[in-house]
Protein backbone atom coordinates (compact mmCIF):
# COMPACT_ATOMS: atom_id res chain seq x y z
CA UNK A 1 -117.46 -41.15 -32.44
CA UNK A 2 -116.07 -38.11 -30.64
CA UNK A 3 -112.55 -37.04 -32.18
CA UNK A 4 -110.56 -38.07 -29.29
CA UNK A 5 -111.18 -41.20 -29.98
CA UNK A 6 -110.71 -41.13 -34.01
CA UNK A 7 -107.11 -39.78 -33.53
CA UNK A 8 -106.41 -43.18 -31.51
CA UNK A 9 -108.11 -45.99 -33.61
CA UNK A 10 -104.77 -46.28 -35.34
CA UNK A 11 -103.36 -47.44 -32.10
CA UNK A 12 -106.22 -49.89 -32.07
CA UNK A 13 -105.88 -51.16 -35.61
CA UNK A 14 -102.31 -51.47 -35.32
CA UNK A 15 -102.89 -53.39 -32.30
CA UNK A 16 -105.31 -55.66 -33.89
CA UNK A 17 -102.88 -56.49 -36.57
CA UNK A 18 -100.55 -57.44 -34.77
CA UNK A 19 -103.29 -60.49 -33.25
CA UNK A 20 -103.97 -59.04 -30.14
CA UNK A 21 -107.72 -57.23 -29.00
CA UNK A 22 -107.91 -53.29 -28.02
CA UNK A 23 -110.57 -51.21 -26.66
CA UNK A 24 -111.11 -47.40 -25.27
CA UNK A 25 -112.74 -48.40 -21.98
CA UNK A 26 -113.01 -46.67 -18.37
CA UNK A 27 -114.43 -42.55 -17.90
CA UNK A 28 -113.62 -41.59 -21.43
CA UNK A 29 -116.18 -43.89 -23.02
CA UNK A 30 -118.24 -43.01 -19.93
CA UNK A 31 -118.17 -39.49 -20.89
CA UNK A 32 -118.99 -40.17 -24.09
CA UNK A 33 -122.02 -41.54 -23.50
CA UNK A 34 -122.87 -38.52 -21.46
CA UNK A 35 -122.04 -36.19 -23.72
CA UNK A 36 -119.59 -34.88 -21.11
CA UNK A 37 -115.86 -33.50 -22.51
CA UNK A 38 -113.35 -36.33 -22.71
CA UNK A 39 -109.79 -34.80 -21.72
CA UNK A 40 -108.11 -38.02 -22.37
CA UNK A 41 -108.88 -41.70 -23.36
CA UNK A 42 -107.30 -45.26 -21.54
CA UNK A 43 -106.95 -48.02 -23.55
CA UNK A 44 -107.16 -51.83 -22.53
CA UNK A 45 -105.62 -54.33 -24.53
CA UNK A 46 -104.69 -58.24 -24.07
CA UNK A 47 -101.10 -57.62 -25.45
CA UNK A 48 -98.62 -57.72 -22.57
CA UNK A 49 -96.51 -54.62 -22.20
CA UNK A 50 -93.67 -56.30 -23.87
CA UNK A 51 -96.23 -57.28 -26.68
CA UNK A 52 -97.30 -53.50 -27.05
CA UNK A 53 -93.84 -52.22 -27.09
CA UNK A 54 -92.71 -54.56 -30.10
CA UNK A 55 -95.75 -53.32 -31.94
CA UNK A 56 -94.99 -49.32 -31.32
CA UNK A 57 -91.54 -48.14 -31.67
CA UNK A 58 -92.07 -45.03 -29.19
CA UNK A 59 -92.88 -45.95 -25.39
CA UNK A 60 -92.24 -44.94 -21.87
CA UNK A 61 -92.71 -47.00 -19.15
CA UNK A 62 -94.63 -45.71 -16.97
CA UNK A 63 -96.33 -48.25 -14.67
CA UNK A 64 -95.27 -51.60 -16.48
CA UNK A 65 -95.58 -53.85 -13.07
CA UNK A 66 -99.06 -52.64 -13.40
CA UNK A 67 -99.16 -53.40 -17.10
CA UNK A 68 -99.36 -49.98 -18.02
CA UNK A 69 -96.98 -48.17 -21.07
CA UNK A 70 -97.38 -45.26 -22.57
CA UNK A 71 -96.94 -44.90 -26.65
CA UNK A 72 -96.19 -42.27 -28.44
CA UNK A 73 -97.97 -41.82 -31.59
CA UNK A 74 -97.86 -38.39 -33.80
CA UNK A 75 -97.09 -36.45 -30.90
CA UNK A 76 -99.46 -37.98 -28.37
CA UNK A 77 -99.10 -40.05 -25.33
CA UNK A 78 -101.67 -43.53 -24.56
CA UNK A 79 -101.51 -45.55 -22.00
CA UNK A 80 -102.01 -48.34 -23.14
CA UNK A 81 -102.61 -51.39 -20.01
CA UNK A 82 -102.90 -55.07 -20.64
CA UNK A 83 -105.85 -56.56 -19.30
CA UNK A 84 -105.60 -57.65 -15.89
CA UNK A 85 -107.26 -59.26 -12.61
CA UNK A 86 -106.54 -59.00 -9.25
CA UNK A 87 -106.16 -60.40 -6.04
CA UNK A 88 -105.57 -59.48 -2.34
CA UNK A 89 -105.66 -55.97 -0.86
CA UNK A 90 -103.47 -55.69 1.54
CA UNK A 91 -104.07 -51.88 2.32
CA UNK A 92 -107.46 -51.34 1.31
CA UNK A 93 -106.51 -49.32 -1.93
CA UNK A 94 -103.69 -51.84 -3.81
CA UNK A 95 -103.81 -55.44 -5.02
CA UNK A 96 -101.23 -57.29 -3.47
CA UNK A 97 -100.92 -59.04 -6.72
CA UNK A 98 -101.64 -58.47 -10.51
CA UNK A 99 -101.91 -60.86 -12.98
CA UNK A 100 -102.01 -59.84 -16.94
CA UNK A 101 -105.08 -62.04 -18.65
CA UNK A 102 -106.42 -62.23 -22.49
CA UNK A 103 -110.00 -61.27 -21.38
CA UNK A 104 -111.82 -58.05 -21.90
CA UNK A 105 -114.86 -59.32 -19.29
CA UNK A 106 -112.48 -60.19 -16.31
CA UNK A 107 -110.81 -57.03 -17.14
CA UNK A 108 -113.59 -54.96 -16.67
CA UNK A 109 -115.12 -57.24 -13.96
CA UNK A 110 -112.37 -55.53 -11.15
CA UNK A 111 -113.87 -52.05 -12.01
CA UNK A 112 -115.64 -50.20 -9.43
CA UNK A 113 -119.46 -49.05 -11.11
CA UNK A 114 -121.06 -50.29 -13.95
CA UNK A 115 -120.59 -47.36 -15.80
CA UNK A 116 -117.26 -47.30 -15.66
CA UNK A 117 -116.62 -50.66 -16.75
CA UNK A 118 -117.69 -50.54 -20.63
CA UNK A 119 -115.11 -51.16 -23.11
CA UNK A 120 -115.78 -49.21 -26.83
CA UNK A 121 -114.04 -51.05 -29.67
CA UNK A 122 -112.68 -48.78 -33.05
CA UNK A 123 -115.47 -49.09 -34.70
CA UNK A 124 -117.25 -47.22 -31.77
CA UNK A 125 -119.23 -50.43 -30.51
CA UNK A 126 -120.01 -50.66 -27.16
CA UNK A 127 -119.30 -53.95 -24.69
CA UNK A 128 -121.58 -53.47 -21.94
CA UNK A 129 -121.43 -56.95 -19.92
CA UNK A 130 -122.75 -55.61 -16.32
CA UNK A 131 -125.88 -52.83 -18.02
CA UNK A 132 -123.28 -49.51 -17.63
CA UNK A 133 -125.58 -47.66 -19.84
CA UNK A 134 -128.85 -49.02 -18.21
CA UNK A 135 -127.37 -47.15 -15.11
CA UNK A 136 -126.45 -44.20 -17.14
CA UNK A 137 -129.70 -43.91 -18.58
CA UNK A 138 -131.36 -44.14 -15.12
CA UNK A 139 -128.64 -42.26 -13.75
CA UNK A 140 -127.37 -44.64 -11.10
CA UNK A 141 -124.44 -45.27 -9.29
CA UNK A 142 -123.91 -48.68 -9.03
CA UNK A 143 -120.92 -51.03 -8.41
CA UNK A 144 -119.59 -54.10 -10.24
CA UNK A 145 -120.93 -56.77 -8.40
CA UNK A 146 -121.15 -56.99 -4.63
CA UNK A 147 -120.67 -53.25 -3.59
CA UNK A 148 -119.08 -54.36 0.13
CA UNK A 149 -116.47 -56.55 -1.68
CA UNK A 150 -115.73 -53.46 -4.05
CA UNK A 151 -114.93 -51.07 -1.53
CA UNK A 152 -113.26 -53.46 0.79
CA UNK A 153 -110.05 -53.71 -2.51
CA UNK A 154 -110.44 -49.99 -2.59
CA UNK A 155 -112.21 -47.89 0.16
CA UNK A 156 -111.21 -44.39 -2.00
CA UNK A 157 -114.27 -46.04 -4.15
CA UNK A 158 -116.65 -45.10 -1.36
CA UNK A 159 -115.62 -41.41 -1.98
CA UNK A 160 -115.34 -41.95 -5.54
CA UNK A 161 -119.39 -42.90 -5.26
CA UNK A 162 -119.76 -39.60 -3.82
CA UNK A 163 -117.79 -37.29 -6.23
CA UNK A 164 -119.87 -39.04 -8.87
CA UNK A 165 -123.20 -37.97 -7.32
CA UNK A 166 -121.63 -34.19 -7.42
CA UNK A 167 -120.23 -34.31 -10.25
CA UNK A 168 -122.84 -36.65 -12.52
CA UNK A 169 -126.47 -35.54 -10.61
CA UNK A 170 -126.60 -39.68 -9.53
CA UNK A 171 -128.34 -41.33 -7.19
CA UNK A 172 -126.51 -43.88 -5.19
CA UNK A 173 -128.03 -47.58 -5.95
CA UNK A 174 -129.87 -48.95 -2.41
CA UNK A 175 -126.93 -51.55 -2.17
CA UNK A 176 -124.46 -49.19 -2.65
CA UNK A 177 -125.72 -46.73 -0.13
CA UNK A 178 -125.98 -49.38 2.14
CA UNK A 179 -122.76 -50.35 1.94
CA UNK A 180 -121.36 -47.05 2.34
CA UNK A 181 -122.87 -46.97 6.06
CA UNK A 182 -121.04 -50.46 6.82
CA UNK A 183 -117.64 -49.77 5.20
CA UNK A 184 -116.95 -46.32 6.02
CA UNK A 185 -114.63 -47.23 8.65
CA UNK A 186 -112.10 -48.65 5.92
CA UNK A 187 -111.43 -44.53 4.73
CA UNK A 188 -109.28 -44.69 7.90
CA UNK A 189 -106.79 -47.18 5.76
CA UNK A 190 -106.67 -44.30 2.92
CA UNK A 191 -103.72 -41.86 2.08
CA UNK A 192 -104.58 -38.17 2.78
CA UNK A 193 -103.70 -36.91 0.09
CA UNK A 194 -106.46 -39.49 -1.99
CA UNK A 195 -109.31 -38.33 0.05
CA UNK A 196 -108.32 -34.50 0.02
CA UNK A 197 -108.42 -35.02 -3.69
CA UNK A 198 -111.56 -36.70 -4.20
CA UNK A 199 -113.29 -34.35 -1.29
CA UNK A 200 -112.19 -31.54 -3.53
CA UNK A 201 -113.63 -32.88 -6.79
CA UNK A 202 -117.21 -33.69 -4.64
CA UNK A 203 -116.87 -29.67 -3.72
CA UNK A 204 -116.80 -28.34 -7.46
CA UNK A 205 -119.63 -30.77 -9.03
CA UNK A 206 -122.76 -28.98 -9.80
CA UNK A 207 -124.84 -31.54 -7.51
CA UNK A 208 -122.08 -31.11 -4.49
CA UNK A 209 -124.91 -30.24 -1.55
CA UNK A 210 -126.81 -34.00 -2.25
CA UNK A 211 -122.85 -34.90 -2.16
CA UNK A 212 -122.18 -33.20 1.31
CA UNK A 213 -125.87 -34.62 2.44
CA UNK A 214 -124.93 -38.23 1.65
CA UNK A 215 -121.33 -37.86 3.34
CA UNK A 216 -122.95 -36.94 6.31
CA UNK A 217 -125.64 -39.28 6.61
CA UNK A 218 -123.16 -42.29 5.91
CA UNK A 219 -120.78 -41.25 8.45
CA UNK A 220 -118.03 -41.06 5.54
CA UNK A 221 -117.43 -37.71 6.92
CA UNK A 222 -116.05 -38.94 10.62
CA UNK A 223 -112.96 -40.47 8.47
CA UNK A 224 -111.97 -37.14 6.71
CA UNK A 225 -109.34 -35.20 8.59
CA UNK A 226 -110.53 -32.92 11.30
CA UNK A 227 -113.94 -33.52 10.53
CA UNK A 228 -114.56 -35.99 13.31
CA UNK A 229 -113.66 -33.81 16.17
CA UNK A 230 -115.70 -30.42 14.60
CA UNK A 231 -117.59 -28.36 16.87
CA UNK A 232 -120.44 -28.68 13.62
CA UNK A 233 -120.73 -30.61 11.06
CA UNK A 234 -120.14 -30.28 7.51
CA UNK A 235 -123.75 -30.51 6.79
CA UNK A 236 -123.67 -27.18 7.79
CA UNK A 237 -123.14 -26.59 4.28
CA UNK A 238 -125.97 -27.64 2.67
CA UNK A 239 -128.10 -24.39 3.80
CA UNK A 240 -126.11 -22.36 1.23
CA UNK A 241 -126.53 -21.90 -2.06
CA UNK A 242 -122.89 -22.42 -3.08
CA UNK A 243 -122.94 -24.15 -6.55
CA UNK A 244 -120.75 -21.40 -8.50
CA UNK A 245 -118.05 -21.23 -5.71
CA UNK A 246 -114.77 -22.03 -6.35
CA UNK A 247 -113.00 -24.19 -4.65
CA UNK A 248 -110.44 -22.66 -2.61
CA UNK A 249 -113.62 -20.24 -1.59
CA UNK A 250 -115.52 -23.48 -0.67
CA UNK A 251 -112.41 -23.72 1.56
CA UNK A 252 -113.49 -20.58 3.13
CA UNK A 253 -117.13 -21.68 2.96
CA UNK A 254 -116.31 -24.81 5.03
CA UNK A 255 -114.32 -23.17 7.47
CA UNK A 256 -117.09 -20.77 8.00
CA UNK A 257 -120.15 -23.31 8.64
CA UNK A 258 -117.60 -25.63 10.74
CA UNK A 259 -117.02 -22.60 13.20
CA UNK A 260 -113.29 -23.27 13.17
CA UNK A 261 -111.44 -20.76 15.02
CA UNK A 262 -108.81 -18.27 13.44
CA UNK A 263 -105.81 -19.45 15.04
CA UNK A 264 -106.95 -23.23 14.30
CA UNK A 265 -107.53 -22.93 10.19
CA UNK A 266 -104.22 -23.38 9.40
CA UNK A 267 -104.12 -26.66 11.36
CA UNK A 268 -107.26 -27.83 9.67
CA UNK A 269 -106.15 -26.97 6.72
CA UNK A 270 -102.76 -28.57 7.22
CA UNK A 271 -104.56 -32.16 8.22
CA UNK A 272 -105.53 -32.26 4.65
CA UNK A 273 -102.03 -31.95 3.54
CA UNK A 274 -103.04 -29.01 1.06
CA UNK A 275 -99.99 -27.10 -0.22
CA UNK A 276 -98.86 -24.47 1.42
CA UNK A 277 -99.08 -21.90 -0.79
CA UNK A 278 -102.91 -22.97 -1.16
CA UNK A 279 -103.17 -22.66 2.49
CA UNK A 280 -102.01 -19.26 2.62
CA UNK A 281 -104.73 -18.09 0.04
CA UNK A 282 -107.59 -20.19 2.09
CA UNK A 283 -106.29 -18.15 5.37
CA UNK A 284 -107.02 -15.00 3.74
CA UNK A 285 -109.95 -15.67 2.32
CA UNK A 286 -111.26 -16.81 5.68
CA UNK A 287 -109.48 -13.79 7.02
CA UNK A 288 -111.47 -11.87 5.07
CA UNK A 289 -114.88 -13.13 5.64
CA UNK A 290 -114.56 -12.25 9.21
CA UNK A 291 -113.71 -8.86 8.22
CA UNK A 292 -116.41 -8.42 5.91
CA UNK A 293 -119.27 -10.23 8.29
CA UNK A 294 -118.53 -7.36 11.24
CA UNK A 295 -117.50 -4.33 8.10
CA UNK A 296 -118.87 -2.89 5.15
CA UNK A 297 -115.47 -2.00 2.35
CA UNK A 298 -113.29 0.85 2.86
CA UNK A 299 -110.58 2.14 0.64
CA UNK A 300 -107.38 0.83 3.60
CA UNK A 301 -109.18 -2.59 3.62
CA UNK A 302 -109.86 -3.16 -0.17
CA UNK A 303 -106.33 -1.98 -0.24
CA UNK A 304 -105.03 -4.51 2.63
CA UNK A 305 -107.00 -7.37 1.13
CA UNK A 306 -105.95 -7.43 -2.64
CA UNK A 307 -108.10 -7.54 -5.59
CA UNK A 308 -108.21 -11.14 -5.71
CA UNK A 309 -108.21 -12.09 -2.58
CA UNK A 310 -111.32 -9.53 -1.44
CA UNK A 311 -113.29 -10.81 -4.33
CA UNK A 312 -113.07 -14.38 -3.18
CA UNK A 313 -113.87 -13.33 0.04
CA UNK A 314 -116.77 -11.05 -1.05
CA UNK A 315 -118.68 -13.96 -2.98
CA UNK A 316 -118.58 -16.33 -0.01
CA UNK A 317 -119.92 -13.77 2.45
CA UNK A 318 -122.47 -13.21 -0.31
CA UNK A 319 -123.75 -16.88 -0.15
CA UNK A 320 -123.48 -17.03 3.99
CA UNK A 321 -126.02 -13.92 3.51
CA UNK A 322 -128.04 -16.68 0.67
CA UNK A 323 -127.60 -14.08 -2.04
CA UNK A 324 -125.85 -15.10 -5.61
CA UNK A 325 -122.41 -14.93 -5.26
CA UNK A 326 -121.51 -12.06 -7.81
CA UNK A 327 -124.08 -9.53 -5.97
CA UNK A 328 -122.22 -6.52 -6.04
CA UNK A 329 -119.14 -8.08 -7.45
CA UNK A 330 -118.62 -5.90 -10.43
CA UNK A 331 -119.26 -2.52 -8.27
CA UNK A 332 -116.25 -3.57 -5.73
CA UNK A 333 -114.10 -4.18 -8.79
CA UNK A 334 -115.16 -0.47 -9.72
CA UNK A 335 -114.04 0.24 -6.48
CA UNK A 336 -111.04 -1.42 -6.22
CA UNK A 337 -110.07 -0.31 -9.90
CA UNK A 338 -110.06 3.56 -8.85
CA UNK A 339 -107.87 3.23 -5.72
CA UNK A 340 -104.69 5.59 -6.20
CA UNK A 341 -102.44 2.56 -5.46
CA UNK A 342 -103.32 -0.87 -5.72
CA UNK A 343 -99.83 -1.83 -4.14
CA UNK A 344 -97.03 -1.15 -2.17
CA UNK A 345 -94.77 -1.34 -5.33
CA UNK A 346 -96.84 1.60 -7.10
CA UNK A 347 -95.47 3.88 -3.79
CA UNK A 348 -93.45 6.88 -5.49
CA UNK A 349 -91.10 6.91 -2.10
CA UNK A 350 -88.92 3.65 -1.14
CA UNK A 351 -87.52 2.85 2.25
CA UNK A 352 -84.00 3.83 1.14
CA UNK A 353 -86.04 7.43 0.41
CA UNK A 354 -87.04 7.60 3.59
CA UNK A 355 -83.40 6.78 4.90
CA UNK A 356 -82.01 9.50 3.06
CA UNK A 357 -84.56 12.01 3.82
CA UNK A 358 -84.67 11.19 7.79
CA UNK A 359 -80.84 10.52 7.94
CA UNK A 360 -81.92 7.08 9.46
CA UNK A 361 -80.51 3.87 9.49
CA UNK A 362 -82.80 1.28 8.64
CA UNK A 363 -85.24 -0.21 11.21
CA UNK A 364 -88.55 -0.96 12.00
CA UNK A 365 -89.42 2.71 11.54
CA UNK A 366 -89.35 2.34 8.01
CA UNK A 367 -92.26 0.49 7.80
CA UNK A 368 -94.31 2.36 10.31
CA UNK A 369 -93.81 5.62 7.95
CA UNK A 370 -94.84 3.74 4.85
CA UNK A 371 -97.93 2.57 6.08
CA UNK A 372 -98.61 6.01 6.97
CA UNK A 373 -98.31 7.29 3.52
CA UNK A 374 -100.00 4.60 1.96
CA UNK A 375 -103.00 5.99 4.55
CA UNK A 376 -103.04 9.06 3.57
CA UNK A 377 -102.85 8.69 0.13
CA UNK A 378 -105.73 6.02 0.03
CA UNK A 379 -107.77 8.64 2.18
CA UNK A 380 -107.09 10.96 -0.78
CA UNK A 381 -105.39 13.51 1.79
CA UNK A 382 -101.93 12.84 0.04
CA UNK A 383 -100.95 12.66 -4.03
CA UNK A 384 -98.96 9.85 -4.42
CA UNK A 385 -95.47 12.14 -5.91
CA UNK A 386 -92.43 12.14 -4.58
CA UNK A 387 -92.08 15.69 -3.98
CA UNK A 388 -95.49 15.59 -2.18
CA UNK A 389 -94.49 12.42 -0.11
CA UNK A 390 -91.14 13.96 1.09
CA UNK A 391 -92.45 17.33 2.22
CA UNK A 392 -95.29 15.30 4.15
CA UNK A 393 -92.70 13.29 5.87
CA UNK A 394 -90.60 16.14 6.67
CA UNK A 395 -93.49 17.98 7.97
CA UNK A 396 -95.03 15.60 10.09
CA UNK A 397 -91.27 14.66 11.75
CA UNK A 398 -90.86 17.81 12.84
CA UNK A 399 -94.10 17.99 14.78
């Protein structure tokens, strides 16, 4: 037993003693299974949340209408739910009601794949009532039960499937493909900000172009924002080779294979409600990767880019041109590393220099003159030193 779990059998024993059952169940037991890393464990127990927090002195709630409370044990938090069925979906994604039940099967009977819905008691025992590990073993995606019924309480499921297949190397079962081509259509009923977030976890797995295949051929795509009404499709993407991307350069990848204009990215990229400050980097990135597909690197534009920024943009133009993306890579940090500035900030001469010496008041001006410097001096025509900046400037305003 991994020693995630160790460090929480005490919850489960103390649980147990008090006359009530407790089990690790959901991804982390998954995960195990898979040898995958576990970053954190759910447990499912038939106390009630008023049961668990007379057993443990130290709780929070944190979604008790959902029968979910969070206990504090030597400086750990686990959430802790009571077992549960549901009924009703008004919205496609939430039951309309819960109800808190004393059995482990009908617990895990709600869950969305098989291999998701094993339950692993302390002594690391597995309860495996619909064959999870049968599907792990043949590495199979398939849902708990009738796979339309499934993804009619929760369409996010459908992309869920997906992520898995990038993420896990799965193949989708036949009934669950199927019933990703029928359902799709209930996406539309789905928060943004769900499908942004599983769309981003399907572009970081290791298996993400079989991902980006399947989206496409079951239509899932046409309910993702913007996607419907691109000039190409995002199966564009599956002619690169863009498995060690990351993903706000898969951002830039995607932009590029979708043909979306310049003045239109930040729109696309606003329809996924990504932050803004995310959006910003994406824009330069895609920025760029224009710049780069029409140029070769010169000191003013590794300059103008930033180091981080014109490395991002450097490894996707590498896989547009089907090369590895770190071709080159360390040579342009060479590059970059031996520019006499690397910022404005490094400048040896400040606007309120510039005042002084021109006997200006400030304007745009100020800027014009500092771009000029920072020209010259990344042309290696000017040291960057204050008395060499000044006579410069004084030179070339007399002229």
């Amino acid at each position: 037993m991994d020693q995630i779990f160790k460090s929480a059998v005490p919850i489960l024993a103390k649980i147990e003693e008090a006359g009530f059952e407790a089990y690790f169940v959901g991804g982390s037991v998954r995960d195990y299974l898979l040898n995958r890393a576990i970053s954190d464990i759910d447990i499912a127990t038939s106390a009630t949340p008023n049961e668990i927090k007379a057993i443990f002195p130290n709780t929070v709630d944190i979604g008790i209408e959902h029968g979910t409370v969070l206990v504090l044990y030597k400086g750990t938090g686990y959430e802790i739910t009571t077992f549960r069925s549901e009924s009703g979906y008004k919205d496609y994604r939430r039951p309309n009601e819960v109800y808190f039940i004393r059995s482990l099967i009908e617990d895990l009977k709600r869950r969305d794949f098989t291999m998701n819905a094993m339950a692993m008691n302390k002594n690391g025992e597995l309860i495996d009532p619909f064959n999870g590990q049968k599907a792990i073993a043949e590495k199979t995606i398939v849902t708990v039960g009738n796979a339309e019924e499934r993804f009619s309480e929760d369409a996010l499921r459908m992309m869920r499937a997906l992520r898995f297949v990038s993420q896990l190397n799965f193949t989708l079962d036949p009934t669950c493909y199927e019933a990703l081509t029928i359902m799709g259509s209930l996406l539309q009923h789905i928060a943004v900000e769900r499908k942004t977030s599983e769309f981003e976890k399907l572009l970081m797995g290791p298996n993400r172009i079989e991902a980006i295949h399947l989206l496409n051929k079951t239509n899932l795509d046409q309910y993702l924002p913007s996607l419907k009404v691109s000039q190409m499709s995002i199966a564009e993407l599956q002619q690169y080779p863009c498995s060690d991307l990351h993903i706000s350069e898969m951002w830039g990848l995607l932009i590029y294979a979708l043909r979306i204009e310049p003045q239109e990215v930040e729109k696309f990229l606003r329809n996924w409600k990504l932050p803004v400050k995310r959006i910003r980097e994406i824009q330069a990135i895609n920025q760029w990767i224009r710049y780069r597909l029409a140029n070769g690197w010169d000191h003013l534009s590794l300059y103008a880019a930033g180091k981080e920024i014109l490395l991002q943009a450097e490894r996707v133009f590498n896989v547009i041109n089907h090369q590895e993306p770190d071709e080159s890579i360390d040579e342009l940090i060479k590059r970059y590393d031996t520019l006499p500035i690397q910022s404005r900030r490094e400048l040896e001469i400040s606007g309120t220099d510039l005042m002084e010496l021109l006997d200006r008041p400030s304007g745009a001006w100020i800027k014009e003159w500092i771009e000029l410097i920072e020209k010259e001096i990344l042309e290696g025509r000017l040291l960057n030193e204050n008395t060499r900046i000044r006579e410069w400037v004084l030179f070339c305003s007399q002229k």
